[in-house]
Protein backbone atom coordinates (compact mmCIF):
# COMPACT_ATOMS: atom_id res chain seq x y z
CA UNK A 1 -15.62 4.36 88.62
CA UNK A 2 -18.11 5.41 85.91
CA UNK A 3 -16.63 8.79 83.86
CA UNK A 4 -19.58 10.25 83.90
CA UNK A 5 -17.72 13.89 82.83
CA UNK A 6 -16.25 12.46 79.34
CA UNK A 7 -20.27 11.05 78.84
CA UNK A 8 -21.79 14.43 79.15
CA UNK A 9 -19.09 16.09 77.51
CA UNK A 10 -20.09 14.19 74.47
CA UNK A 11 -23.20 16.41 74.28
CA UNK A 12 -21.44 19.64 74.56
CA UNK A 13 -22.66 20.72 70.84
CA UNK A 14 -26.34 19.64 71.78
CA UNK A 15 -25.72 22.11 75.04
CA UNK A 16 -24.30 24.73 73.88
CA UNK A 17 -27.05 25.61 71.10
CA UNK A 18 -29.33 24.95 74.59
CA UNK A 19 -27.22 27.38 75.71
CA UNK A 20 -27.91 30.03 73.12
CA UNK A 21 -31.47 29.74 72.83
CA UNK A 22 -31.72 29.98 76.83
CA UNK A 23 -29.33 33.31 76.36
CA UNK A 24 -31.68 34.60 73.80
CA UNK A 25 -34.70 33.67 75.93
CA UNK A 26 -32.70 35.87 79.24
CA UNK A 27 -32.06 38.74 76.78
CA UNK A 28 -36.02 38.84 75.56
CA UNK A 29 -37.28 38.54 79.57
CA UNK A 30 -34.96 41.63 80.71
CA UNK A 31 -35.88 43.62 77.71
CA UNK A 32 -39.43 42.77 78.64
CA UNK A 33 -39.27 43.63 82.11
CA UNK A 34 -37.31 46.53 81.22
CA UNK A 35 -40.35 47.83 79.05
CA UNK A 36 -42.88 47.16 81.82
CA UNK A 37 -44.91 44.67 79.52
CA UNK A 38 -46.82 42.46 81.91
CA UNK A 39 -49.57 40.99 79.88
CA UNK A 40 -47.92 39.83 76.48
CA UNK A 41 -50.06 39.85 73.54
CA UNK A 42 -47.57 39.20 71.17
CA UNK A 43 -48.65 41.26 68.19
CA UNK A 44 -46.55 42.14 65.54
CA UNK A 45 -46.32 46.06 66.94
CA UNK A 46 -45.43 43.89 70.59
CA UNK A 47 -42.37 42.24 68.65
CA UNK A 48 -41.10 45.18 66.76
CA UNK A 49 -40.93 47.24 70.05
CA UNK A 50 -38.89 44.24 71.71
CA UNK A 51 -36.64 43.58 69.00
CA UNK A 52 -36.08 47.01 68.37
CA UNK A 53 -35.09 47.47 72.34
CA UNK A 54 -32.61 44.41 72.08
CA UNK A 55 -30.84 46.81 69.16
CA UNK A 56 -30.83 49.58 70.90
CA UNK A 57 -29.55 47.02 73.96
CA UNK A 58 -26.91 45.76 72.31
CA UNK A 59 -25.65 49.45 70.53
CA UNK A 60 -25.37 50.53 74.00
CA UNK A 61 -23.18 47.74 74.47
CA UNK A 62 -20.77 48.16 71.87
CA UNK A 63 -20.80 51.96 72.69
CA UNK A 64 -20.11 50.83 76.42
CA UNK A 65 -17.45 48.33 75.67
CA UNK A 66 -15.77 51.17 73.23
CA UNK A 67 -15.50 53.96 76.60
CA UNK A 68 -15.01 51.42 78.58
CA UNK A 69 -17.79 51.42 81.16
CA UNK A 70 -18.08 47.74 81.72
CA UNK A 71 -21.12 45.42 81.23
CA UNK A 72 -23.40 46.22 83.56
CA UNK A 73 -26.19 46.65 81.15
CA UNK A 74 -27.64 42.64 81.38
CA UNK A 75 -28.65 41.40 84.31
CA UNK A 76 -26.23 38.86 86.08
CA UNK A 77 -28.33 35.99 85.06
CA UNK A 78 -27.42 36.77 81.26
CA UNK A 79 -23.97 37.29 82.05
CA UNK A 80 -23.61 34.32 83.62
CA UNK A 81 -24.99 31.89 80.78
CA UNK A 82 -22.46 34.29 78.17
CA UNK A 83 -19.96 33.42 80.02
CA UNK A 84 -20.57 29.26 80.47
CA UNK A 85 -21.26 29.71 76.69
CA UNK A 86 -17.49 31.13 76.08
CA UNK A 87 -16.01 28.41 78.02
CA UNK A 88 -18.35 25.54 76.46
CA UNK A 89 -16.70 27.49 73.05
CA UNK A 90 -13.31 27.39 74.37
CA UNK A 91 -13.12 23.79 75.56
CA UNK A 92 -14.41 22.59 72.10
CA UNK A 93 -11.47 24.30 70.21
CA UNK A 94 -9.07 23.41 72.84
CA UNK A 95 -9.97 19.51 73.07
CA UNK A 96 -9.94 17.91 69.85
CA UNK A 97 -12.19 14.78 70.79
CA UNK A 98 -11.91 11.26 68.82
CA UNK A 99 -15.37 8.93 68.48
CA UNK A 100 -15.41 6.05 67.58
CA UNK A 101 -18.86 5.54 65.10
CA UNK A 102 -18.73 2.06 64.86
CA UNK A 103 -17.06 -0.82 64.14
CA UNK A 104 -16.92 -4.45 62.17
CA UNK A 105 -15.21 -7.58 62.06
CA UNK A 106 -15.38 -10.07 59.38
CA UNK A 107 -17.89 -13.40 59.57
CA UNK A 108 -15.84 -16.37 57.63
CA UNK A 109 -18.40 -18.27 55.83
CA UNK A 110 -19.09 -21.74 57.07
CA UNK A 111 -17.08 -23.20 54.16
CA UNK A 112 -14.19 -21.52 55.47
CA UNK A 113 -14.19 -23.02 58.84
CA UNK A 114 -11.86 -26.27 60.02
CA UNK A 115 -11.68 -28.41 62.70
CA UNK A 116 -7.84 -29.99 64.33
CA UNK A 117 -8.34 -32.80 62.40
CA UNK A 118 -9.05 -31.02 59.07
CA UNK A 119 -6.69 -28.41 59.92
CA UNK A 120 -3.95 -31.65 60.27
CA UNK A 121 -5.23 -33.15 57.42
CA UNK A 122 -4.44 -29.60 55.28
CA UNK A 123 -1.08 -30.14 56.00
CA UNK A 124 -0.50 -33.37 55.40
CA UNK A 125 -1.60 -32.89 52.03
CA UNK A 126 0.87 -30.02 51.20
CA UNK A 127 3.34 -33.60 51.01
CA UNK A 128 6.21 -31.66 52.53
CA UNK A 129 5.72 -32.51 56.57
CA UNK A 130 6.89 -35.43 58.01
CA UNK A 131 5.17 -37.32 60.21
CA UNK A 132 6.67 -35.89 63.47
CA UNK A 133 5.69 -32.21 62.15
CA UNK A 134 2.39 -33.51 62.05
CA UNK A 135 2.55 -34.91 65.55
CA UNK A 136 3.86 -31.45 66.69
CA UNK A 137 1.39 -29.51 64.75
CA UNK A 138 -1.44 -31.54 66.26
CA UNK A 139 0.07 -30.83 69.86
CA UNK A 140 -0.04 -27.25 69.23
CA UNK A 141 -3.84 -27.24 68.05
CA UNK A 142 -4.83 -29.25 71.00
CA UNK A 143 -3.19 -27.02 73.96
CA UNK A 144 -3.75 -23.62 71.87
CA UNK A 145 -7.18 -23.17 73.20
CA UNK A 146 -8.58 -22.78 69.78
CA UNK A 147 -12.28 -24.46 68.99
CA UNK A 148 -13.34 -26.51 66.12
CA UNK A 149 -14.35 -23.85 63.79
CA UNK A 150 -12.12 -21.31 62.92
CA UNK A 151 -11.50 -19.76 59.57
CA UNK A 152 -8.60 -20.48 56.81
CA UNK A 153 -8.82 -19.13 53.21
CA UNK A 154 -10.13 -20.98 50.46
CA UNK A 155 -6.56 -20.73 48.63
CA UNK A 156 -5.47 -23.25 51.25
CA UNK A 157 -8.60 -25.34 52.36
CA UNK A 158 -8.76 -25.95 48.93
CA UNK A 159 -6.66 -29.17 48.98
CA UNK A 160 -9.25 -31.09 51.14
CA UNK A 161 -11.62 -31.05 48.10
CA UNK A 162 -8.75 -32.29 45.96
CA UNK A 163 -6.31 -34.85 47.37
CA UNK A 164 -3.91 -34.02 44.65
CA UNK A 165 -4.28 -30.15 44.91
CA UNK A 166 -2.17 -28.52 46.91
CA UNK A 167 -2.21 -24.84 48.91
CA UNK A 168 -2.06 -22.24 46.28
CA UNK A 169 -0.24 -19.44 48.05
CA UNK A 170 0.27 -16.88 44.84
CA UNK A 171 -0.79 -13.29 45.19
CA UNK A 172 -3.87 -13.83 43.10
CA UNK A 173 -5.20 -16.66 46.35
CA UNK A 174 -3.73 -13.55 48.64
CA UNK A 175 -5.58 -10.94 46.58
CA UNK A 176 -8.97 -12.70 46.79
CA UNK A 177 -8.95 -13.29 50.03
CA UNK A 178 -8.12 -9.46 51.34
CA UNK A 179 -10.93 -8.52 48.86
CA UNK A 180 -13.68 -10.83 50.76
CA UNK A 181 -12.66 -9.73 54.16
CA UNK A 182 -11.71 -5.73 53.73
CA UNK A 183 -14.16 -5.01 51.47
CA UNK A 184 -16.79 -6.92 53.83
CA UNK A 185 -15.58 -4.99 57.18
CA UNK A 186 -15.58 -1.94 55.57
CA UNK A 187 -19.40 -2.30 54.17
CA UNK A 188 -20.43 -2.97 57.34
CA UNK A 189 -18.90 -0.38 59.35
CA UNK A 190 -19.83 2.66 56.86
CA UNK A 191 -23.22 1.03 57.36
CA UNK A 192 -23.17 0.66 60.97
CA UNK A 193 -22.15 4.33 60.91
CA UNK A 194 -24.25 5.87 58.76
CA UNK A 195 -21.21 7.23 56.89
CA UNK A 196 -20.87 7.26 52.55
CA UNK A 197 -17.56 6.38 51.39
CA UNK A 198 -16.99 9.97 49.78
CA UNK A 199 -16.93 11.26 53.61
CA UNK A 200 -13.85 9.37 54.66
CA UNK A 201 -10.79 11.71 54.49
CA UNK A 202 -8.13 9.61 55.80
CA UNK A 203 -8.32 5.74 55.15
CA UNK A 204 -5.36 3.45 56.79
CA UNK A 205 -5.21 0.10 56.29
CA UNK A 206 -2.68 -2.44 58.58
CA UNK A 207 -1.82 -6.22 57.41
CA UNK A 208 1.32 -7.84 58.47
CA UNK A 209 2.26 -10.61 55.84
CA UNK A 210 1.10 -8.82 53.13
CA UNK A 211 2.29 -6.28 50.91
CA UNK A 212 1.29 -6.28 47.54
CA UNK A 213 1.51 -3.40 44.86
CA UNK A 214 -0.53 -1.38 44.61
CA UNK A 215 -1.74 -0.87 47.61
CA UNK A 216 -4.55 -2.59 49.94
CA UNK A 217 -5.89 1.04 50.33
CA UNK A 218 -5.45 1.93 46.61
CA UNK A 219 -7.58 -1.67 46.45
CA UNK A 220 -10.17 0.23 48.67
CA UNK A 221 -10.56 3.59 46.95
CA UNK A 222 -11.24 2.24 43.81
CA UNK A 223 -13.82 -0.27 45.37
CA UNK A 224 -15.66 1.63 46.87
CA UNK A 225 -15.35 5.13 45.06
CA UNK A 226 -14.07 7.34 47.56
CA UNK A 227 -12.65 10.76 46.79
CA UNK A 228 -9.14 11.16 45.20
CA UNK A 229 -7.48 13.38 48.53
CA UNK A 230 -8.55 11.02 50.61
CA UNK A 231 -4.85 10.17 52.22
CA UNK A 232 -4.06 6.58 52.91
CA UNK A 233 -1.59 4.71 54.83
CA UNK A 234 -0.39 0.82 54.25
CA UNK A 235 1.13 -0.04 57.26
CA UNK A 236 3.11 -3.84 57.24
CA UNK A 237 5.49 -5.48 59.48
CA UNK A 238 3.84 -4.15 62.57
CA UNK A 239 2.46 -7.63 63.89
CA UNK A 240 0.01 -8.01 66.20
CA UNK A 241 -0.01 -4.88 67.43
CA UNK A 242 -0.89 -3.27 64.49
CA UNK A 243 -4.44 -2.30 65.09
CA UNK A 244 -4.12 0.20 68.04
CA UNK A 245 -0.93 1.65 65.93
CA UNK A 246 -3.65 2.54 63.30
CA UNK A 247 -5.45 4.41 65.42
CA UNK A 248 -2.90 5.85 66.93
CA UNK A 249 -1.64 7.57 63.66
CA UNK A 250 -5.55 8.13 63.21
CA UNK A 251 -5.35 10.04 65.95
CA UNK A 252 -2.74 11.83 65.25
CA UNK A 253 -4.24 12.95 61.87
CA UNK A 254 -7.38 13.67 63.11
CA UNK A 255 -6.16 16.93 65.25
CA UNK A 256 -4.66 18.71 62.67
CA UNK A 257 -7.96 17.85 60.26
CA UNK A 258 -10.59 19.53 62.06
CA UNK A 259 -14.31 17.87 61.35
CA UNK A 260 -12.84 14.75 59.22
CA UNK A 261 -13.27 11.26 59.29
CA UNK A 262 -10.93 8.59 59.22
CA UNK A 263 -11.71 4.35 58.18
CA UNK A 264 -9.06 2.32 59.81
CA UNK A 265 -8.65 -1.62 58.63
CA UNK A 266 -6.97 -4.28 60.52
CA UNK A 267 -6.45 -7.54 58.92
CA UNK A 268 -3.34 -10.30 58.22
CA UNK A 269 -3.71 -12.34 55.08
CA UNK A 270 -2.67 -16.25 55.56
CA UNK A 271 -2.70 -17.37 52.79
CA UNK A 272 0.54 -16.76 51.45
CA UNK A 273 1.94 -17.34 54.54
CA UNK A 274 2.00 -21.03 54.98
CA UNK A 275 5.47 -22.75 55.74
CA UNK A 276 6.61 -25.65 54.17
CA UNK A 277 9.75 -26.29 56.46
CA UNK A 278 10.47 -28.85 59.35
CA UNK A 279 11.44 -25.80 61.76
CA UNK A 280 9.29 -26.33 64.90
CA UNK A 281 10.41 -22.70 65.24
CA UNK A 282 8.32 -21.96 62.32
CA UNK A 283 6.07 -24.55 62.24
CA UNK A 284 4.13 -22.71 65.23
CA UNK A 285 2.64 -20.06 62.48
CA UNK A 286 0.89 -22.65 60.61
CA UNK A 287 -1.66 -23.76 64.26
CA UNK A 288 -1.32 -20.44 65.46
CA UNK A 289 -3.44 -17.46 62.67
CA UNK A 290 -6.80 -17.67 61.08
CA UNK A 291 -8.61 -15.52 59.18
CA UNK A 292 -10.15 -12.58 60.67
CA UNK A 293 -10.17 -8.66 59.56
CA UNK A 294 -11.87 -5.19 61.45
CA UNK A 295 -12.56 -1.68 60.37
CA UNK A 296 -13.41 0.99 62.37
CA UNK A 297 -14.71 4.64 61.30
CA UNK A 298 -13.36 7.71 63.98
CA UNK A 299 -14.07 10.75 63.65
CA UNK A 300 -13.22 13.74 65.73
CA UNK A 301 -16.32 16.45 65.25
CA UNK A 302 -18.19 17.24 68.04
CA UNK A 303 -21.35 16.69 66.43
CA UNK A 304 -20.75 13.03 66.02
CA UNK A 305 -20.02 12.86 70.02
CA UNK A 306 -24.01 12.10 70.17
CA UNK A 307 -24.36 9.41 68.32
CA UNK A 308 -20.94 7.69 68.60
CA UNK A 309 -20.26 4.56 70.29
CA UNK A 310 -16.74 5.35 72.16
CA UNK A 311 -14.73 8.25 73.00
CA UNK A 312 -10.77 7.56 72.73
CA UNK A 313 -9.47 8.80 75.96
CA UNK A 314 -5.70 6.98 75.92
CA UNK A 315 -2.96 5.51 73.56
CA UNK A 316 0.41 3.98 74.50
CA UNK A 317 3.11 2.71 72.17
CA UNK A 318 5.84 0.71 73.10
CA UNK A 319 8.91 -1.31 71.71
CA UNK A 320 11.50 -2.84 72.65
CA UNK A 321 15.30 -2.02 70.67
CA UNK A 322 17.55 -5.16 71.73
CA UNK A 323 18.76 -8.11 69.82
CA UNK A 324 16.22 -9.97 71.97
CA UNK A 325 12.79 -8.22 70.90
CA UNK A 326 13.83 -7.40 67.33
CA UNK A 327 14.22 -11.45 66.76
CA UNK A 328 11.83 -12.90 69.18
CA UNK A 329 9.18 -12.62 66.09
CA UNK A 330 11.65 -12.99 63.01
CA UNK A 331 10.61 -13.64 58.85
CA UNK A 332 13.29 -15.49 57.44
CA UNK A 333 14.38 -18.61 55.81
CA UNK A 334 15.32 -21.73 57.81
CA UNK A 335 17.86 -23.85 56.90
CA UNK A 336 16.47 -25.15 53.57
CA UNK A 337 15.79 -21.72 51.93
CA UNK A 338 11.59 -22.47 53.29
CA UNK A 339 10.21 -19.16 53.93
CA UNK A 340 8.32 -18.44 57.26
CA UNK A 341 7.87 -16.33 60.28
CA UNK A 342 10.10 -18.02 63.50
CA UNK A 343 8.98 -17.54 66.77
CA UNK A 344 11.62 -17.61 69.56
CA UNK A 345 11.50 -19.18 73.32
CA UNK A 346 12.12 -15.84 74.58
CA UNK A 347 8.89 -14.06 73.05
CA UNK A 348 7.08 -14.52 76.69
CA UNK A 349 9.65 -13.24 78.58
CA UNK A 350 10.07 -10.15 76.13
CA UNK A 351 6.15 -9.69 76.12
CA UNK A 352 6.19 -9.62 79.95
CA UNK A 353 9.28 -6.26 79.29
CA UNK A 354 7.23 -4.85 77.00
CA UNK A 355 4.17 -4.71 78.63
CA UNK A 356 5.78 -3.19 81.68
CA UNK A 357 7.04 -0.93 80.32
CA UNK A 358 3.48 0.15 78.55
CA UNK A 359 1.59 0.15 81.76
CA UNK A 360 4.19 2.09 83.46
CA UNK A 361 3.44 4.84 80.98
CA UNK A 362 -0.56 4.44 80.90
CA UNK A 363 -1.04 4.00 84.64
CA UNK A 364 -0.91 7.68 86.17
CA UNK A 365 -3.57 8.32 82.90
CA UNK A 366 -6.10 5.75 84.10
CA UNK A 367 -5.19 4.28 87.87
CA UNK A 368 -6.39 6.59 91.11
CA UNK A 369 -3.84 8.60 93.09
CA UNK A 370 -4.60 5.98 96.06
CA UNK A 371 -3.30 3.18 93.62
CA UNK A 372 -0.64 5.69 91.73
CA UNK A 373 0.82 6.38 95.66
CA UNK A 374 0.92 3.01 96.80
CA UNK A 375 3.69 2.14 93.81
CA UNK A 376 5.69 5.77 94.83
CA UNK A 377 5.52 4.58 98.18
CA UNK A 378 7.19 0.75 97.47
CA UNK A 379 9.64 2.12 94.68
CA UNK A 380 11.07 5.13 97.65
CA UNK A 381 10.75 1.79 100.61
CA UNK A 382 13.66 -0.52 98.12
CA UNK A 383 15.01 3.18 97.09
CA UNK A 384 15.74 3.86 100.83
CA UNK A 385 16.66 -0.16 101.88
CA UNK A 386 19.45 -0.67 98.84
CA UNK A 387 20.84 2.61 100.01
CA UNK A 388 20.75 1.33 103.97
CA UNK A 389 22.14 -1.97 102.84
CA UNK A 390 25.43 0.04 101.06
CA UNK A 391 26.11 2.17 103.78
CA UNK A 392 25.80 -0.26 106.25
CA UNK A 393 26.89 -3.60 104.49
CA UNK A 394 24.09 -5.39 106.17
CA UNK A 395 21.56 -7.67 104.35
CA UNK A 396 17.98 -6.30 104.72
CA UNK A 397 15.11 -7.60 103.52
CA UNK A 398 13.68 -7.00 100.08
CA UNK A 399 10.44 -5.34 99.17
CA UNK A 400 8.67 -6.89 95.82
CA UNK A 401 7.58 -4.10 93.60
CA UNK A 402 4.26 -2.73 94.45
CA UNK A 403 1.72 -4.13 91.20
CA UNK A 404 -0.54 -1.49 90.84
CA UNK A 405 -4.41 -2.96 91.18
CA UNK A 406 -5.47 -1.62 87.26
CA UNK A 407 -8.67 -2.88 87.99
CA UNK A 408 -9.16 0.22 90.36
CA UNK A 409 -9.19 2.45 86.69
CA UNK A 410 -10.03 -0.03 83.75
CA UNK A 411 -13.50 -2.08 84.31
CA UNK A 412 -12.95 -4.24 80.70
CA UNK A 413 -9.72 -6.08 79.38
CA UNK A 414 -9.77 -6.80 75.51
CA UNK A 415 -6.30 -9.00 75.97
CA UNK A 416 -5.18 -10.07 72.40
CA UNK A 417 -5.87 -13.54 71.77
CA UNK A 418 -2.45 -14.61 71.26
CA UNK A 419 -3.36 -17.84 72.43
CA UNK A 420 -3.97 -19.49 75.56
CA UNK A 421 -0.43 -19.16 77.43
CA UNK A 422 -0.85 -15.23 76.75
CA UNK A 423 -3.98 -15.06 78.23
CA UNK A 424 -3.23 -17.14 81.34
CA UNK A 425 0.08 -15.24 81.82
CA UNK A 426 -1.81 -11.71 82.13
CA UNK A 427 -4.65 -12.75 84.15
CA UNK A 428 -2.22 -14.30 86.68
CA UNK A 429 0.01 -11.49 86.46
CA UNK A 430 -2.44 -8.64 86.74
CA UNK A 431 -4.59 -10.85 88.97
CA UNK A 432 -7.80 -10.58 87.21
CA UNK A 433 -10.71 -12.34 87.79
CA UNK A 434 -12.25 -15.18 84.76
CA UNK A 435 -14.79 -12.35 83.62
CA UNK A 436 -11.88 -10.25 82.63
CA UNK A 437 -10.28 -12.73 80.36
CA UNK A 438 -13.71 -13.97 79.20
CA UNK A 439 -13.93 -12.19 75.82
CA UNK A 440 -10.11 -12.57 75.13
CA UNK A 441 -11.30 -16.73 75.53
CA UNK A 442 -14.09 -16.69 74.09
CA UNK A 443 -12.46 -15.05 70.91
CA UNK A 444 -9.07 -17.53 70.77
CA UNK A 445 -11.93 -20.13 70.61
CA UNK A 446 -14.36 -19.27 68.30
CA UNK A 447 -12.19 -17.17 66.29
CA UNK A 448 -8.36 -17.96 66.81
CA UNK A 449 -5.74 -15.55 66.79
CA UNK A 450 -6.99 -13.09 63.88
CA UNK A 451 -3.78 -11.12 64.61
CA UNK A 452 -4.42 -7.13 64.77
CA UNK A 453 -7.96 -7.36 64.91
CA UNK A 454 -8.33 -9.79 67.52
CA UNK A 455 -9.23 -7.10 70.11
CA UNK A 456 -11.77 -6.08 68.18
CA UNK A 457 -13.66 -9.55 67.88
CA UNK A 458 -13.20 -9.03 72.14
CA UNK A 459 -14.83 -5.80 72.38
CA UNK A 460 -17.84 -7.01 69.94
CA UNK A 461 -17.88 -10.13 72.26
CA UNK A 462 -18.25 -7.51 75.59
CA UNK A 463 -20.54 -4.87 74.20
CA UNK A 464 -23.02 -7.93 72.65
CA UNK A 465 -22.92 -11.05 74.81
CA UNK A 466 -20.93 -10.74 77.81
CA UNK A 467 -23.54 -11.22 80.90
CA UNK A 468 -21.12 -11.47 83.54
CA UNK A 469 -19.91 -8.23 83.57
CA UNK A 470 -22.20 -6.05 80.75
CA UNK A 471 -21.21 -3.07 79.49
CA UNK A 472 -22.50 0.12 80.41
CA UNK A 473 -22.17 3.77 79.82
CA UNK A 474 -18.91 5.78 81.07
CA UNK A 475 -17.18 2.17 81.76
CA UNK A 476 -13.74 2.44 80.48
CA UNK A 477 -12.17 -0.67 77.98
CA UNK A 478 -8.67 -1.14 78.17
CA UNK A 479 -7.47 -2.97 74.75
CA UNK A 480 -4.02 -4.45 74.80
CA UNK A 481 -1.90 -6.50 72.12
CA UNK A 482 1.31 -7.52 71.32
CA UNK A 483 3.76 -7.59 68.04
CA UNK A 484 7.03 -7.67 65.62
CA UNK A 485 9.50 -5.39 66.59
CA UNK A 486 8.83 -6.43 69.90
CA UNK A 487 5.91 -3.86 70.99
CA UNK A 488 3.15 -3.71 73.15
CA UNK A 489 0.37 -1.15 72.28
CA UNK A 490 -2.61 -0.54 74.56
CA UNK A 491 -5.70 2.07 73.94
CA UNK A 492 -8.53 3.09 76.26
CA UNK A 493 -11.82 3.56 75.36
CA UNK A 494 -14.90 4.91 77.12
CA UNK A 495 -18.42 4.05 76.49
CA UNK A 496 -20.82 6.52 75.35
């Protein structure tokens, strides 16, 4: 299942000037040969009479191509690495690769970092929950499959040092906590790179929650110094999801911006997004996000192919349009005017839409034809029986829709870490096996649900300390999440 092909063709720059010096070194033997020198001093008179033979070699070339008399002054052995060389040229203009460099995710200080009970005890002290939210809350933490140590912003830890302080949710707290995280994920992943700010050309940066003015990007540039064409996108209101949207639209601006670079951040800022309602509806968000952010450098010249850690291979968007999806994951008001983000009973069964409808698209780009025939084969079988069944009016039995095996095409699953329920659902569903759904675990519970850059805490977790199934070169990583709107976006990746 290893794509060796996509690995190799990563190195097509490093071959083709291989090429070119092995062309050269064909043209120099013939002319030698030609000449009838068989002992080679390689004086300067020796190497004015060669190079003056490949002139005259290649002016009888020209003249020949001009009357038309063909090529039949090289030998076929020269003609034969020309013409690999024209193709290697050809696919390279044709195929407009995108590498991924590297990538980061943020490491909440230790001070940042709750237990349940502390967690709990936060919200008691906002003096607005009653003691059955509480209870509720609590029940959430304990079946969410989060650990004891995940991250919330010092804007609303804050009230644990002071019993009479409360949450401070203002766009200042908001503001100081995007700085920490963006501006440490994006450090790191220049770093990890090897790439100066001044060489990004596109820069797009996705958090749900928050919006403020100006921009999270315009917050970046002037950071970190970057040049004034760079052009940026704030994308909010995308959920989840978000993150493989990014690079989606990355990719899009890469191919029509040959050799550029592009810094993609995925983030969601808590802190003014703490409810204050008795909604149960709304009272999930408050157990359910942490903090957590990503960035991620691409880049689509072939010269970086060498050096990069992934090769984009597939991207599939998907959303949903009916009453259903659109308020499954809904920021409103409840009842007493308390802002917040509800969450309806109907979000798993709208997921489960969603994401068929994404893997129906992706599968003929990743599964094998054997797998791929197998579901033409069940969807013409009920085609042919509900047809039988009309015509005849008898009852015949039903065939159950062929689930195409998508571990046949995909050997790692970065699920998003939407919490445990998510997880569970998909490996059931898909019938993977617990090294599969290991990172997406291992993430909800040292990490919670980071939102959009979840998957990204996964692949770390896969490419740095998964044993049971380790990562290798020309495996392919299938990253999936979930968001607002409703959508389900999914991404492939290959390792280089």
């Amino acid at each position: 299942m290893i794509d060796w092909g996509h690995v190799m063709v990563s190195h097509l720059p490093l071959l083709m000037v291989v090429g070119i010096l092995t062309l050269v070194a064909q043209i120099v033997h013939q002319v030698v040969i030609e000449l009838g020198l068989q002992n080679i001093d390689w004086s300067v008179q020796t190497v004015s009479t060669i190079c003056h033979a490949i002139k005259e070699l290649f002016r009888d070339l020209y003249a020949s191509i001009m009357e038309s008399r063909g090529f039949d002054l090289f030998s076929p052995a020269v003609k034969t690495t020309a013409l690999l060389l024209f193709l290697g040229a050809w696919w390279m203009r044709r195929k407009s690769p995108v590498y991924l460099l590297s990538f980061a995710t943020f490491k909440a200080p230790d001070s940042w970092k709750m237990s349940h009970a502390q967690i709990v005890e936060i919200m008691r002290r906002q003096g607005c929950f009653s003691e059955d939210s509480l209870e509720f809350m609590g029940k959430i933490l304990a079946r969410s499959g989060t650990g004891q140590a995940t991250a919330w912003p010092p804007g609303i830890t804050r009230c644990l040092q002071d019993e009479n302080t409360k949450a401070d949710r203002s766009i200042e707290a908001a503001r100081r906590e995007a700085e920490i995280v963006i501006f440490d994920v994006v450090e790191k992943a220049l770093q990890k790179a090897r790439v100066r700010p001044q060489d990004i050309d596109i820069l797009i940066i996705n958090c749900s929650l928050f919006s403020p003015t100006p921009s999270l990007c315009a917050m970046v540039l002037s950071h970190f110094g970057m040049r004034s064409d760079v052009a940026t996108f704030n994308l909010s209101g995308m959920g989840c999801s978000a993150s493989l949207i990014s690079i989606d639209l990355a990719k899009s601006l890469l191919g029509t911006r040959p050799n550029s670079k592009a810094l993609v951040v995925s983030t969601e800022i808590i802190t003014p997004a703490l409810y204050h309602g008795s909604d149960r509806g709304f009272l999930i968000q408050n157990t359910l996000f942490r903090c957590g952010g990503a960035a991620m450098v691409l880049s689509n010249s072939w010269y970086d192919g060498r050096r990069a850690w992934y090769k984009l291979l597939h991207t599939v968007r998907v959303q949903g349009t009916n009453e259903a999806a659109v308020s499954c994951v809904y920021e409103t008001e409840d009842a007493q005017g308390h802002q917040g983000v509800r969450l309806s009973k109907d979000i798993v069964k709208v997921a489960g839409k969603c994401m068929e409808k994404n893997f129906t698209v992706l599968g003929p780009s990743v599964l094998p034809l054997t797998e791929q025939a197998k579901v033409v084969v069940s969807i013409a079988a009920r085609f042919v029986l509900k047809k039988f069944e009309g015509y005849t009016k008898r009852k015949v039995p039903s065939i159950r829709p062929y689930v195409p095996d998508f571990k046949r095409g995909i050997d790692h699953f970065c699920i998003h870490a939407g919490g445990r329920a998510v997880i569970d659902g998909i490996e059931k569903n898909m019938q993977l096996q617990m090294y599969h759904t290991e990172a997406s675990r291992m993430t909800l519970l040292n990490y919670g649900n980071t939102s959009s850059s979840s998957i990204w805490y996964e692949l770390e977790y896969i490419q740095d300390q998964q044993k049971t199934n380790p990562l290798k070169k020309g495996d392919r990583v299938l990253q999936v999440a979930f968001g607002s709107g409703f959508k389900c976006t999914s991404g492939v990746w290959l390792k280089l």
